[in-house]
Protein backbone atom coordinates (compact mmCIF):
# COMPACT_ATOMS: atom_id res chain seq x y z
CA UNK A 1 16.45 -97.52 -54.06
CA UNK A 2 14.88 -98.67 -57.20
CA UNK A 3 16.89 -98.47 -60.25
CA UNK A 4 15.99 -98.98 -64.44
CA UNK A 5 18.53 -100.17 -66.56
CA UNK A 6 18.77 -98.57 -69.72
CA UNK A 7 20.69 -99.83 -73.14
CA UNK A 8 21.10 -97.54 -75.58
CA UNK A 9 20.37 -95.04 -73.15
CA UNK A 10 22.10 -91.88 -75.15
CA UNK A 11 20.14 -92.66 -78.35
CA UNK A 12 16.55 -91.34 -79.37
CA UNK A 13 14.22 -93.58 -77.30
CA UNK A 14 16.90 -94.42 -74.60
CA UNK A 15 17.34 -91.03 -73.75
CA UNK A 16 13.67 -90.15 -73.61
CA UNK A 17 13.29 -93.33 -70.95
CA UNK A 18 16.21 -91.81 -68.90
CA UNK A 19 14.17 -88.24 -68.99
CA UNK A 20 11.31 -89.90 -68.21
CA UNK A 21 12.15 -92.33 -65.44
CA UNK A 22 15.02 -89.80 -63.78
CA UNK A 23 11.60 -87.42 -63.80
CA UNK A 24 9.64 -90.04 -61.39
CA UNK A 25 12.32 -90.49 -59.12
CA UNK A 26 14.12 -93.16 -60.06
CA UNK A 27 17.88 -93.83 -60.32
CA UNK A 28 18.74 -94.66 -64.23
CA UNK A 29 21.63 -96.51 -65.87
CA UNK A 30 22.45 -96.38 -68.48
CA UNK A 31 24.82 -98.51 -70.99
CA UNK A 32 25.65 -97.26 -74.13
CA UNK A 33 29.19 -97.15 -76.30
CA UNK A 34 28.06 -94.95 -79.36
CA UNK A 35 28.02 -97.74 -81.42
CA UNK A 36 25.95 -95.61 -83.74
CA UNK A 37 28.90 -93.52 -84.36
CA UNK A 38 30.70 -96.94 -86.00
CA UNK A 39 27.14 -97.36 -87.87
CA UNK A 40 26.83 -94.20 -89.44
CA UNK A 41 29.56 -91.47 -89.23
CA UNK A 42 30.35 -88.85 -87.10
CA UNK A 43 26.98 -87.25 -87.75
CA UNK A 44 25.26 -89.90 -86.18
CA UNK A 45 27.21 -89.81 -83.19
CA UNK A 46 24.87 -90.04 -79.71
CA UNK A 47 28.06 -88.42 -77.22
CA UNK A 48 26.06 -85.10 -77.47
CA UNK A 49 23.07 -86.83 -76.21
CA UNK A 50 25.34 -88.39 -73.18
CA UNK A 51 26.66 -84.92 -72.11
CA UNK A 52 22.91 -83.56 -71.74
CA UNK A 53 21.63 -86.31 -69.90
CA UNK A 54 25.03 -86.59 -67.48
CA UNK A 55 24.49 -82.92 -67.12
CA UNK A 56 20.62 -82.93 -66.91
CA UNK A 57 20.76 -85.16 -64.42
CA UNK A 58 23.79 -85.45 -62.45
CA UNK A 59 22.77 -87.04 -59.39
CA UNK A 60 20.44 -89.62 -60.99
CA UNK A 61 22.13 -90.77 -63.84
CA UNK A 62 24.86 -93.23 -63.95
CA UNK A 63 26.49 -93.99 -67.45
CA UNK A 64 28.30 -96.84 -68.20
CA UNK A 65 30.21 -96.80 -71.87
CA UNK A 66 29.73 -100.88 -71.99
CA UNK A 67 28.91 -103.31 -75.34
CA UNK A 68 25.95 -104.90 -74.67
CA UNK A 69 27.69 -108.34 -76.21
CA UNK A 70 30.49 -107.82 -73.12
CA UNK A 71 29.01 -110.63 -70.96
CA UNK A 72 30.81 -110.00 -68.12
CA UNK A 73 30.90 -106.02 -67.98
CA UNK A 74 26.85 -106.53 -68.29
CA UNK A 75 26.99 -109.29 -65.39
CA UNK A 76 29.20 -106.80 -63.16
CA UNK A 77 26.54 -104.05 -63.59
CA UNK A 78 23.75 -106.53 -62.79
CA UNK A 79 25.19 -107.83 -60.09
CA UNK A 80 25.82 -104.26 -58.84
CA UNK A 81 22.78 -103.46 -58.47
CA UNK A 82 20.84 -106.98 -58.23
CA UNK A 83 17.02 -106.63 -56.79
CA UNK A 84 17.15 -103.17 -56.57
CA UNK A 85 16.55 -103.15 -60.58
CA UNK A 86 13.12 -102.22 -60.84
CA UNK A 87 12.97 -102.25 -64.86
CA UNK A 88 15.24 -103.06 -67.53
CA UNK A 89 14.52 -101.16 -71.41
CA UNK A 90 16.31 -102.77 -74.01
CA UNK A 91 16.80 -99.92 -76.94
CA UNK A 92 20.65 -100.68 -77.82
CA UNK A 93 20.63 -101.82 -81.51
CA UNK A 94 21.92 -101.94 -84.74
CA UNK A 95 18.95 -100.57 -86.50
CA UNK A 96 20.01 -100.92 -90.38
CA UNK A 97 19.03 -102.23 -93.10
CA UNK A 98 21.59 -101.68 -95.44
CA UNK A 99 24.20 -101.83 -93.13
CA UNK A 100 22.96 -105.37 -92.15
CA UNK A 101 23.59 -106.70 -94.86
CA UNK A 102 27.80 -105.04 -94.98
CA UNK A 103 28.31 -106.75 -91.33
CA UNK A 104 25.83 -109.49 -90.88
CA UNK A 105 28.23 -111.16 -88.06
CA UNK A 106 27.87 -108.09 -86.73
CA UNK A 107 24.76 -106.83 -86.88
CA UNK A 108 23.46 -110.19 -85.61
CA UNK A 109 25.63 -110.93 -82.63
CA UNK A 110 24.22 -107.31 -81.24
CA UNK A 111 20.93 -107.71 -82.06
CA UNK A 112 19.74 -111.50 -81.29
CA UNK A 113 23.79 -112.37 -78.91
CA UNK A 114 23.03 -108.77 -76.91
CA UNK A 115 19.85 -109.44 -76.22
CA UNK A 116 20.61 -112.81 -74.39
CA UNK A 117 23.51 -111.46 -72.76
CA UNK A 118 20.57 -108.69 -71.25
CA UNK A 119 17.98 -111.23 -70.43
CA UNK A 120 20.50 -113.58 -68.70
CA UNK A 121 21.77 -110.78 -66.52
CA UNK A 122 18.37 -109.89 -65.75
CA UNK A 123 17.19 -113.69 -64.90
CA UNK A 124 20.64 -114.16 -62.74
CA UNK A 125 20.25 -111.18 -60.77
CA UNK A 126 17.19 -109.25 -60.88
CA UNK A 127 14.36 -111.60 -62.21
CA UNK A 128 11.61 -109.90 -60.67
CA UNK A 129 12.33 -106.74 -62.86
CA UNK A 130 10.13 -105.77 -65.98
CA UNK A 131 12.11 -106.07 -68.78
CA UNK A 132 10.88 -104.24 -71.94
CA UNK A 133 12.65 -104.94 -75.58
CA UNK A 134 11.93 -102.34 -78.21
CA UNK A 135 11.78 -104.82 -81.31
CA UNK A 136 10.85 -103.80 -84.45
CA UNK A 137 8.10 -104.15 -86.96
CA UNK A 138 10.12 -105.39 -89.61
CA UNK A 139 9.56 -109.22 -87.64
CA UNK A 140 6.65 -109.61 -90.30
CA UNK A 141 9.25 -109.20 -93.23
CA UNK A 142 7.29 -108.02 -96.24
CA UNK A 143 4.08 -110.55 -95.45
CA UNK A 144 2.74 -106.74 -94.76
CA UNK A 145 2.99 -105.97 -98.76
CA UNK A 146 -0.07 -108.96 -99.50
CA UNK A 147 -2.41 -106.73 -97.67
CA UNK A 148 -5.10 -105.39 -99.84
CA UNK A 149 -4.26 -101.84 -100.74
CA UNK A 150 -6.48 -99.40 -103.16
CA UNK A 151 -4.40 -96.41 -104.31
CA UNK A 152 -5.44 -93.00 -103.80
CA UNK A 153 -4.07 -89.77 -105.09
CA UNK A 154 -1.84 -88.76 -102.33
CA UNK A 155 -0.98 -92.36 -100.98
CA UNK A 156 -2.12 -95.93 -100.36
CA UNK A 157 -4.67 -97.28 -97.94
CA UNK A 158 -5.41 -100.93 -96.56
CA UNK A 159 -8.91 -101.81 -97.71
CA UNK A 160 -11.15 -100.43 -94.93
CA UNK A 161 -12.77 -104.33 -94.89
CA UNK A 162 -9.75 -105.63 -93.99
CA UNK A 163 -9.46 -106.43 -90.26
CA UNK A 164 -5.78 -104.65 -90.17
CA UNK A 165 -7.12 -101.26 -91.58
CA UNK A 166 -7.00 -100.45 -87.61
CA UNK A 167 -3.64 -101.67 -87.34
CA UNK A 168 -1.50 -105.21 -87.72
CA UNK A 169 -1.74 -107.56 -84.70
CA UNK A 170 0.35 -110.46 -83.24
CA UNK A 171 -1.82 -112.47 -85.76
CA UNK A 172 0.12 -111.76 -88.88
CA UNK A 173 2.55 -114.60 -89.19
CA UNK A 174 6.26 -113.89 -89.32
CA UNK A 175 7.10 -117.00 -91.23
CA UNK A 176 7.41 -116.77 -95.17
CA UNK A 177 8.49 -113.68 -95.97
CA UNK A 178 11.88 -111.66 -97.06
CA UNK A 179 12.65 -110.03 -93.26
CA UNK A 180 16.04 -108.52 -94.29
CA UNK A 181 19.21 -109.33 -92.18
CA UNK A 182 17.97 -106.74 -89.67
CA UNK A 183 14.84 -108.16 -89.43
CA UNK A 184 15.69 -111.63 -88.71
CA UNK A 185 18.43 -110.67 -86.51
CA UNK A 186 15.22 -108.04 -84.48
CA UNK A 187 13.11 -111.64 -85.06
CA UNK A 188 15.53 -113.62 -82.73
CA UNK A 189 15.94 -110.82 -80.08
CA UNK A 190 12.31 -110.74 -80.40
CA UNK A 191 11.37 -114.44 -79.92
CA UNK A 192 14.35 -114.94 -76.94
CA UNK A 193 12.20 -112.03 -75.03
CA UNK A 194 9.17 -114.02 -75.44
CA UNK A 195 10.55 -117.29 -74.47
CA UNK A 196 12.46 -115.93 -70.78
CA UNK A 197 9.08 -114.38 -70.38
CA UNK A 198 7.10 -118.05 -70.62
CA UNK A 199 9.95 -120.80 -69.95
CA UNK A 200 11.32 -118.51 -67.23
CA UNK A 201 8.30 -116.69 -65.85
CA UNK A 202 10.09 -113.34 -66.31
CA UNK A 203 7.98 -110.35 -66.69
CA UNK A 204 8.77 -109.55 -70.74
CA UNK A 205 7.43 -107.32 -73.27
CA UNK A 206 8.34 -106.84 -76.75
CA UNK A 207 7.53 -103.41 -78.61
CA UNK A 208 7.59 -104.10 -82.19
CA UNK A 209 7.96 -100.13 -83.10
CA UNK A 210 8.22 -98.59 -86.45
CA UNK A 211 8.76 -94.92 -87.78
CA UNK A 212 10.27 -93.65 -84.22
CA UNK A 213 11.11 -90.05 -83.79
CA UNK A 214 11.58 -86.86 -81.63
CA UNK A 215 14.11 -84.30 -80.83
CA UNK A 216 16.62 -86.39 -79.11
CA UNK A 217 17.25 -87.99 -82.54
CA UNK A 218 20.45 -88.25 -84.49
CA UNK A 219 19.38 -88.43 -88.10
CA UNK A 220 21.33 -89.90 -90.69
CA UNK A 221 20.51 -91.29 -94.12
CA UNK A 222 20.13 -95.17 -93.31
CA UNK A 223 18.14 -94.82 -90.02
CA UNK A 224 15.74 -92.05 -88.32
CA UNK A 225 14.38 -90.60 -91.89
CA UNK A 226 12.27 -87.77 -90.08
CA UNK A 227 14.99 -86.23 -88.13
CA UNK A 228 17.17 -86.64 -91.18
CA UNK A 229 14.55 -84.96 -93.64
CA UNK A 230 14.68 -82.08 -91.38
CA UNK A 231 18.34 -81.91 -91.56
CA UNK A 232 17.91 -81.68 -95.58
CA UNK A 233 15.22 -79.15 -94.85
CA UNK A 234 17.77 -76.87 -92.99
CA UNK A 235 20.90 -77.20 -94.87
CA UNK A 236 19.74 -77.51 -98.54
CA UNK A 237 20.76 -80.81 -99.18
CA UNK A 238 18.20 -83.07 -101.51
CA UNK A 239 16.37 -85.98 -99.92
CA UNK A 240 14.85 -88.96 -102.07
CA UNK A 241 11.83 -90.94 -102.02
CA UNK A 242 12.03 -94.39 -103.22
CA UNK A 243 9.10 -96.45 -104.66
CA UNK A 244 5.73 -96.50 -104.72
CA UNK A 245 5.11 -93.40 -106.49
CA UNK A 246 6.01 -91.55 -103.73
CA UNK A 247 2.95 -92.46 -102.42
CA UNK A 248 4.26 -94.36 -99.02
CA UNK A 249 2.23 -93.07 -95.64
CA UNK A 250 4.19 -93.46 -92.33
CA UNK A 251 2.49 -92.44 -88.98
CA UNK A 252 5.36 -91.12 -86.85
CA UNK A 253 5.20 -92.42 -82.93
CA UNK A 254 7.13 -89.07 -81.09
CA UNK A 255 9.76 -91.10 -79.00
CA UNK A 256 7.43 -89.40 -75.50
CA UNK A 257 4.72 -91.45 -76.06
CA UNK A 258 6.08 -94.64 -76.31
CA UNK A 259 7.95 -94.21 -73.25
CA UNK A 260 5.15 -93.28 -71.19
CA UNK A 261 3.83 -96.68 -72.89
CA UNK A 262 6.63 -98.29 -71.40
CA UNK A 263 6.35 -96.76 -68.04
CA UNK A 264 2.18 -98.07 -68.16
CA UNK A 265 3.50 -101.77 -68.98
CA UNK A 266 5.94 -101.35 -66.27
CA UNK A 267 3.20 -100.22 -63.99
């Protein structure tokens, strides 16, 4: 039996790794207590996305309604299951900025205190599993704001001579810059994952992500914008853009393909 572990598995991209990896076979649990639901409102609520996958999936998928910061409800399903964890993905999260900044006790002890209460379990009882974090790119801060950028009449572009007009790399620092209390709470998560994947020898990746979307989505005004314009779409309600003369571009990863990025890293 091999098994992945999923965290956050009821949200957007923890449901579309349970679809995925319930799809190839394996067995999937899944750990998730609707924190978003505390987040954001009843609208943001994931328990929808639960039902689905419990019904989609009966005889695969296992769900445990467990806060990733519960050390020793996360050690009990580790320990459960021990070697026969194949992968571990990381997607639980509080994912605001805004709301950050109302709870920062909070938001920090879930971000940066759940993540080592995942990578312990992991080390204690599986340590030969993958273990893949979805971080964020908000670890730069705003160091991405010095890039060179020539405005054009429907948005901004990087100077094409600049060697991130293909994209940003692990070379832009992440020191000296304004990260936001989400983004240095991401940071630490971040950083932990690469340190049990060199001090320990644990297999570790970290997936700084940005502009995340698909149907499994639940859209609210501080986090998942896309599915959240749509929602104004439908019902009538107005949506506004802030800053930069409404001239901000954001590339939109579908929540598919970065899961079948995370199955080729677990490969």
């Amino acid at each position: 039996m091999s098994v992945v572990i999923v965290t956050g598995s009821a949200g957007l991209i923890g449901s579309e790794t349970v679809q995925h990896f319930c799809e190839l076979g394996f067995d999937v649990v899944g750990i998730d207590n609707d924190m978003r639901r505390r987040f954001f409102g009843d609208e943001a609520s994931t328990a929808w996305n639960r039902s689905l996958l419990e019904s989609r999936f009966a005889h695969q998928y296992s769900h445990h309604d467990v806060d990733i910061r519960d050390e020793s409800a996360i050690d009990d399903i580790f320990a459960t299951y021990g070697s026969d964890i194949a992968l571990v993905v990381h997607t639980a999260a509080q994912p605001s900025h805004d709301w950050a900044a109302r709870e920062p006790f909070t938001d920090f002890s879930i971000n940066a205190n759940g993540t080592l209460t995942l990578l312990e379990a992991t080390r204690r009882h599986s340590p030969e599993a993958v273990f893949i974090f979805t971080s964020t790119n908000k670890v730069y801060g705003d160091t991405p704001n010095s890039l060179p950028l020539i405005e054009q009449e429907t948005r901004w572009e990087v100077d094409p001579a600049h060697p991130f007009w293909i994209g940003i790399d692990e070379s832009m620092s992440i020191d000296q810059s304004t990260h936001s209390l989400f983004g240095a709470s991401k940071a630490a998560a971040d950083l932990l994952v690469q340190e049990y994947g060199r001090y320990f020898q644990m297999r570790t990746a970290a997936f700084r992500g940005g502009c995340l979307t698909g149907p499994n989505h639940s859209g609210t005004a501080l986090h998942g914008f896309l599915a959240y314009l749509m929602k104004c779409a439908v019902v009538g309600t107005p949506y506004t853009v802030y800053g930069y003369k409404s001239k901000q571009v954001r590339d939109n990863i579908h929540s598919s393909d970065l899961v079948s990025a995370f199955s080729e890293v677990a490969e």
